[in-house]
C-alpha atoms as a PDB file:
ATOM      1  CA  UNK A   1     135.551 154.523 113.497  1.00  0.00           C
ATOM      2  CA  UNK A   2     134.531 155.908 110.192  1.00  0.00           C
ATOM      3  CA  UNK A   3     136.969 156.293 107.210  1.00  0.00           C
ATOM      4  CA  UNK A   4     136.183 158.140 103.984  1.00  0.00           C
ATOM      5  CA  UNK A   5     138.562 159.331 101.344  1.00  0.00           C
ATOM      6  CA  UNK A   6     138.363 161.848  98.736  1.00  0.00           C
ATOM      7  CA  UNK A   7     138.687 161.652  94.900  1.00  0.00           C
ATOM      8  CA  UNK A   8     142.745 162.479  95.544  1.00  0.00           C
ATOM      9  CA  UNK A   9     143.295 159.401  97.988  1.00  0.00           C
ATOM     10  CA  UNK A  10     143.185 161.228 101.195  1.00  0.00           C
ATOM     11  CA  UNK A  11     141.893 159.666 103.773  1.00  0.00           C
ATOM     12  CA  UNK A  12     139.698 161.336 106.857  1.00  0.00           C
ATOM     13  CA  UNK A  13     138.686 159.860 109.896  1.00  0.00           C
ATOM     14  CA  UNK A  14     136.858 160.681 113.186  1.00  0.00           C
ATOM     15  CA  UNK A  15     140.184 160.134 115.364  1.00  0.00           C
ATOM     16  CA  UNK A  16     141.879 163.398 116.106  1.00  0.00           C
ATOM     17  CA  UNK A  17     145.713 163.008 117.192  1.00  0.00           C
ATOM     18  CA  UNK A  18     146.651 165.090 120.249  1.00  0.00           C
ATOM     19  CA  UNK A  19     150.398 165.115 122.218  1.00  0.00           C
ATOM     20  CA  UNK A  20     149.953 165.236 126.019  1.00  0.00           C
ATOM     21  CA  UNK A  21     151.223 168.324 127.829  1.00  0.00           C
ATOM     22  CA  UNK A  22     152.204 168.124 131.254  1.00  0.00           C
ATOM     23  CA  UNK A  23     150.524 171.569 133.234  1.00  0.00           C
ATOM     24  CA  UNK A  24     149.732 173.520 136.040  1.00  0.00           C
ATOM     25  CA  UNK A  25     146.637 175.364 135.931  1.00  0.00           C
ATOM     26  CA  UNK A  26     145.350 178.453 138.005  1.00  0.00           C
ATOM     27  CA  UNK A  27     141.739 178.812 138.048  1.00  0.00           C
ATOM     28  CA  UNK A  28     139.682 181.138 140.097  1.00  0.00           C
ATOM     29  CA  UNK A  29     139.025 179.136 142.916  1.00  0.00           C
ATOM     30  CA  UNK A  30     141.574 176.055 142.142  1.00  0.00           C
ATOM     31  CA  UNK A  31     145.090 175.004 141.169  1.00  0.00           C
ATOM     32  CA  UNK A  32     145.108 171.572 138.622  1.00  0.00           C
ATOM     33  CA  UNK A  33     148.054 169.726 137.809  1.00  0.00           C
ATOM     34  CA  UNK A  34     147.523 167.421 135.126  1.00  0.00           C
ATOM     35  CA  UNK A  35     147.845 166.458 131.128  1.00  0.00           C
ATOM     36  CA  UNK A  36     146.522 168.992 128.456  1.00  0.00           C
ATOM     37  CA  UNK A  37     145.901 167.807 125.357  1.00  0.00           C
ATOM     38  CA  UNK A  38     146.771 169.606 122.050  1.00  0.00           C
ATOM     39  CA  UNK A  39     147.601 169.101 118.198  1.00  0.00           C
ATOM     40  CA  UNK A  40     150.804 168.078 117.128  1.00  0.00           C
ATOM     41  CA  UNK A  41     153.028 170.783 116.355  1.00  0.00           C
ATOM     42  CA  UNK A  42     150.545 173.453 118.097  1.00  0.00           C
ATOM     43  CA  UNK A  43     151.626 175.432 121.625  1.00  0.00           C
ATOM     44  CA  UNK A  44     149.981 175.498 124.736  1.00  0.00           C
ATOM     45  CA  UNK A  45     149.403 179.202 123.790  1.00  0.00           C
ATOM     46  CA  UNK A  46     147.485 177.938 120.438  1.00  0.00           C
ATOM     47  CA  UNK A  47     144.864 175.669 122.385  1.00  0.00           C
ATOM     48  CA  UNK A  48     143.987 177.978 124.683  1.00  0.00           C
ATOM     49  CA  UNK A  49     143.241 180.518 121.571  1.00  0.00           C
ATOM     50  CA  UNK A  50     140.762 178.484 120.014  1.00  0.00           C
ATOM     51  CA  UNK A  51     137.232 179.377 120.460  1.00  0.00           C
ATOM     52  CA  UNK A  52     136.590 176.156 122.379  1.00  0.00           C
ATOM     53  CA  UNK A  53     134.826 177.051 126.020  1.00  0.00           C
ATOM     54  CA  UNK A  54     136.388 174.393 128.154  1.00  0.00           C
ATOM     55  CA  UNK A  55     139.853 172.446 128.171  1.00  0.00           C
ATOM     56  CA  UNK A  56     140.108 168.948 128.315  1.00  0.00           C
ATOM     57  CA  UNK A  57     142.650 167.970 131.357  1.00  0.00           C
ATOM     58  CA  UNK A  58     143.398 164.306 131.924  1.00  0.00           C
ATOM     59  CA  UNK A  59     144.931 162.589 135.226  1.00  0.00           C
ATOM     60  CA  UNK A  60     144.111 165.870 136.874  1.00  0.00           C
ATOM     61  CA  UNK A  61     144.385 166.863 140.971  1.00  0.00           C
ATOM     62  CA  UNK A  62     142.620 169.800 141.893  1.00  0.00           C
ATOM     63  CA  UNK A  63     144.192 171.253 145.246  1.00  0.00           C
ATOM     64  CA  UNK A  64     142.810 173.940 147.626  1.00  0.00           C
ATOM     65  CA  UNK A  65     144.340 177.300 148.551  1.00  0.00           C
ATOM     66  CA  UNK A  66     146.510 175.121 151.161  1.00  0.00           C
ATOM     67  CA  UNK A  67     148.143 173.166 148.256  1.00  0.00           C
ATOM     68  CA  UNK A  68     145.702 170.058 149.500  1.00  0.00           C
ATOM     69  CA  UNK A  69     144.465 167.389 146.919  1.00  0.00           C
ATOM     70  CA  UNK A  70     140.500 167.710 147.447  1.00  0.00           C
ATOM     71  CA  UNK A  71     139.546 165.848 144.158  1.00  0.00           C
ATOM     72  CA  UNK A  72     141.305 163.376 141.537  1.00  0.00           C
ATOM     73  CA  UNK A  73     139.732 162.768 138.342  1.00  0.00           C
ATOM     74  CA  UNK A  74     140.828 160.600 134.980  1.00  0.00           C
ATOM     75  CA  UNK A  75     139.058 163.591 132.709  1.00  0.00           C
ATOM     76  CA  UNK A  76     137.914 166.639 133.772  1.00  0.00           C
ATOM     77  CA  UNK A  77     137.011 169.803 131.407  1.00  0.00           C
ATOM     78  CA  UNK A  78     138.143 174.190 132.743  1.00  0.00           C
ATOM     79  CA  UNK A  79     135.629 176.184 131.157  1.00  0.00           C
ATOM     80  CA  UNK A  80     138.578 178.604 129.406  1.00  0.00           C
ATOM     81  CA  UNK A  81     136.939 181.505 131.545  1.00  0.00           C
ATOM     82  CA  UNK A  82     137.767 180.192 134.404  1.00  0.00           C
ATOM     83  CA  UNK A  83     141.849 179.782 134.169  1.00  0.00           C
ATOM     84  CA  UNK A  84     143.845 182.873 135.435  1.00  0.00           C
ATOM     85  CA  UNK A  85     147.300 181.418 134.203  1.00  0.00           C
ATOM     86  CA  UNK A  86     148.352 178.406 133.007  1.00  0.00           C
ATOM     87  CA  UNK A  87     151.970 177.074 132.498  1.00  0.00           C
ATOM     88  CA  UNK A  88     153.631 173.549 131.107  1.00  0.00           C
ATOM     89  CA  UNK A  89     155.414 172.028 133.327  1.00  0.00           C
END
């Protein structure tokens, strides 16, 4: 990990801090349950308004149109176009 600082003593470094959200996510085709990951201090509603394509899930299921688990994955990325709704749980 990399840390620089500028001429004022701040320091910068490659980490970026993110709070885990529990959520459900709609998509097209799927529902996901699983972690979202956004800034500290920022809503759900905020990450998804970035211009970032896809949104990084974490301990995610993905379940059919019969509520079935068909997949589980540690990380998994939505491309943003994808999601019809998405809510915290």
């Amino acid at each position: 990990m990399a840390i620089e600082h500028d001429e004022k003593g701040k320091f910068y470094t490659d980490v970026i801090r993110k709070a885990v959200m529990p959520a459900i996510i709609q998509t097209t085709n799927h529902l996901i349950r699983g972690l979202v990951h956004i800034k500290p201090g920022k809503r759900l509603k905020d990450e998804l308004d970035n211009d970032d394509l896809f949104l990084a899930v974490t301990d995610a299921t993905i379940h059919d149109a019969d509520d079935q688990v068909i997949y589980n994955a540690p990380f998994l990325v939505v491309q943003r176009r994808q999601i019809v709704w998405i809510m915290p749980v």
